[in-house]
Protein backbone atom coordinates (compact mmCIF):
# COMPACT_ATOMS: atom_id res chain seq x y z
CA UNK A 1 95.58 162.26 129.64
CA UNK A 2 94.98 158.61 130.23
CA UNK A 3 97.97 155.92 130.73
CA UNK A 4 96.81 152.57 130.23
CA UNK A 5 98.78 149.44 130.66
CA UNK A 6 98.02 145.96 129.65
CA UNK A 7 98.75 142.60 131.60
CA UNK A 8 97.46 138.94 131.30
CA UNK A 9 99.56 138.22 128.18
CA UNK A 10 101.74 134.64 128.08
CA UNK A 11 101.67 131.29 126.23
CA UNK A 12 98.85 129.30 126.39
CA UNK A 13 97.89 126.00 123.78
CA UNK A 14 95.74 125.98 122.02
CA UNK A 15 91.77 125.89 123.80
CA UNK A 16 93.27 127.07 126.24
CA UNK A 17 92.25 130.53 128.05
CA UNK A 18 93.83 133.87 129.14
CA UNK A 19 92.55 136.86 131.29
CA UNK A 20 94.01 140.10 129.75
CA UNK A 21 93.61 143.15 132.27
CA UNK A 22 93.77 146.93 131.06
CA UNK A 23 94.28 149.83 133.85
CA UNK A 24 94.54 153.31 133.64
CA UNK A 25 96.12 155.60 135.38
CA UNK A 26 95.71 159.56 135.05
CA UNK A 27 92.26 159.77 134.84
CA UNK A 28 89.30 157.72 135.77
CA UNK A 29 88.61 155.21 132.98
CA UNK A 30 84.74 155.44 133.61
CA UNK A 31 84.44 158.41 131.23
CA UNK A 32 86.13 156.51 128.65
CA UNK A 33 84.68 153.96 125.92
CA UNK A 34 87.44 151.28 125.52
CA UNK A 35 88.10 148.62 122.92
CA UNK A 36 90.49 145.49 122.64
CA UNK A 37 92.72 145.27 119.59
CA UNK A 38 94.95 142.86 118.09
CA UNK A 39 97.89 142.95 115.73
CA UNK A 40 99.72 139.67 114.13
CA UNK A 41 103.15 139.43 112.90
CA UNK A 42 102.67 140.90 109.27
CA UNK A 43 98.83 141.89 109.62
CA UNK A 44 97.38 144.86 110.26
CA UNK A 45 96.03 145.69 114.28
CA UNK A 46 92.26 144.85 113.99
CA UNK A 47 89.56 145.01 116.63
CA UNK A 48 88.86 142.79 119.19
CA UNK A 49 86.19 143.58 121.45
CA UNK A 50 84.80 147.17 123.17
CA UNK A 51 82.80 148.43 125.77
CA UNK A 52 81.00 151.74 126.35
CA UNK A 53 81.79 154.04 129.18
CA UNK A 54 78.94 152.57 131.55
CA UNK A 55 79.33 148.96 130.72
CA UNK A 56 75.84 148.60 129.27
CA UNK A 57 77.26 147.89 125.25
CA UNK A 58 79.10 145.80 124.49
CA UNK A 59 80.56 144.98 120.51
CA UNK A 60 82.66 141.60 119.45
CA UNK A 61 84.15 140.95 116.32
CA UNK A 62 82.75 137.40 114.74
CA UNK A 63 85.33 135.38 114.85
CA UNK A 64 85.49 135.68 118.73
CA UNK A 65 81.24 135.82 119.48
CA UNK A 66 80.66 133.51 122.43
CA UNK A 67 84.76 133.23 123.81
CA UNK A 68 85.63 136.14 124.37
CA UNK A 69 83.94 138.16 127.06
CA UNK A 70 84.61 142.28 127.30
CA UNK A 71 83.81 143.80 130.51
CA UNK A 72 84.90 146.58 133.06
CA UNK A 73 85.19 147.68 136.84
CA UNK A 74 85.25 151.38 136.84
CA UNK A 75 85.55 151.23 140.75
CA UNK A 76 88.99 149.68 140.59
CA UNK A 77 89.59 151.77 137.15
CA UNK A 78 90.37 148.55 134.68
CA UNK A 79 88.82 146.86 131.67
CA UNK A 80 89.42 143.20 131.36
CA UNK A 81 88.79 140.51 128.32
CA UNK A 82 88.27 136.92 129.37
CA UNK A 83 89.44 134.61 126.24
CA UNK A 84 88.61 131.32 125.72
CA UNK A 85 88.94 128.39 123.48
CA UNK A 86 91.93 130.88 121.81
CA UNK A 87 93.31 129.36 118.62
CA UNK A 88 97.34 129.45 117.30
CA UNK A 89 95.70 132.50 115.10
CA UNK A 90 94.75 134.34 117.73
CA UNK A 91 98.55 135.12 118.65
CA UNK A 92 99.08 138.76 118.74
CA UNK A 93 100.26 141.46 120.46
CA UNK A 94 96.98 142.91 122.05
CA UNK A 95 96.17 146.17 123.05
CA UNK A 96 93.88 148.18 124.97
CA UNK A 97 92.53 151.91 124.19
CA UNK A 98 90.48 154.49 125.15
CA UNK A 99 87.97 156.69 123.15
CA UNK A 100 86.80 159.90 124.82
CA UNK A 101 84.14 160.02 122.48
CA UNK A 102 80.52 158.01 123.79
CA UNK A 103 80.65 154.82 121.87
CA UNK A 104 78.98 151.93 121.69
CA UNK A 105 77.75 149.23 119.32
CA UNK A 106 79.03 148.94 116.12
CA UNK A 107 81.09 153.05 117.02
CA UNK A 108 83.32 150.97 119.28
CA UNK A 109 85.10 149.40 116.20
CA UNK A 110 86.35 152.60 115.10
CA UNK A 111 89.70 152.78 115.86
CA UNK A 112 90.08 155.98 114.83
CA UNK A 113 88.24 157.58 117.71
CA UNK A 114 90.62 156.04 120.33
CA UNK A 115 92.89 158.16 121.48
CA UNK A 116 94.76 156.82 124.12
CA UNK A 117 96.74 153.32 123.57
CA UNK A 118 98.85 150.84 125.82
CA UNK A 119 102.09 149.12 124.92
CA UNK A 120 100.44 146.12 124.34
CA UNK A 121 100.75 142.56 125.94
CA UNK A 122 101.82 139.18 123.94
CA UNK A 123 99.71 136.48 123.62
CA UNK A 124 100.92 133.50 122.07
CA UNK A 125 99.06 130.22 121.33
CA UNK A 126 100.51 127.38 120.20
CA UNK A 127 98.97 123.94 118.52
């Protein structure tokens, strides 16, 4: 069983940038394939961002291609998502989770192989 817990979440304006931070607790995250989602008020939660177990893929959605940089730290047991240049469209709650199945590539969007989800942090920018 993994716990994971999201942090970095706040108000930013737009351009701006946030850090969000994902740790586990449990079990070491370095066995785990993780991905970044996002749900808006009214939308459905859509992916983000994910990273294989060893770091070496890497998948983006398009609309966030050369902002938003995925990566992970399996010594200190967290996965965090650098976001830049963010846009009042990007506000969401965002969440981190954990597939115990390998993935990588295009697998990583799959939100149905994550098993393990955080609470989610809030990320709000405004124009």
């Amino acid at each position: 069983q993994v716990q994971l817990v999201e942090s970095g979440g706040g108000s930013v304006q737009a351009g701006g940038s946030l850090i969000l931070s994902c740790a586990a607790s449990g079990r070491t995250l370095s066995s785990y394939g993780v991905g970044w989602f996002r749900q808006a008020p009214g939308k459905e939660r859509e992916f983000v961002a994910g990273i294989s177990y060893s770091g070496s893929s890497t998948y983006y959605t398009d609309s966030v291609k050369g902002r938003f940089t995925i990566s992970r730290d399996n010594a200190k047991n967290t996965v965090s998502l650098q976001m830049n240049s963010l846009t009042p469209e990007e506000t969401a709650v965002y969440y981190c989770a954990a597939a115990s199945a390998y993935l990588s590539g295009r697998n990583l969007v799959e939100e149905r192989m994550y098993a393990y989800w955080g609470q989610g942090t809030q990320v709000t920018v405004s124009s």
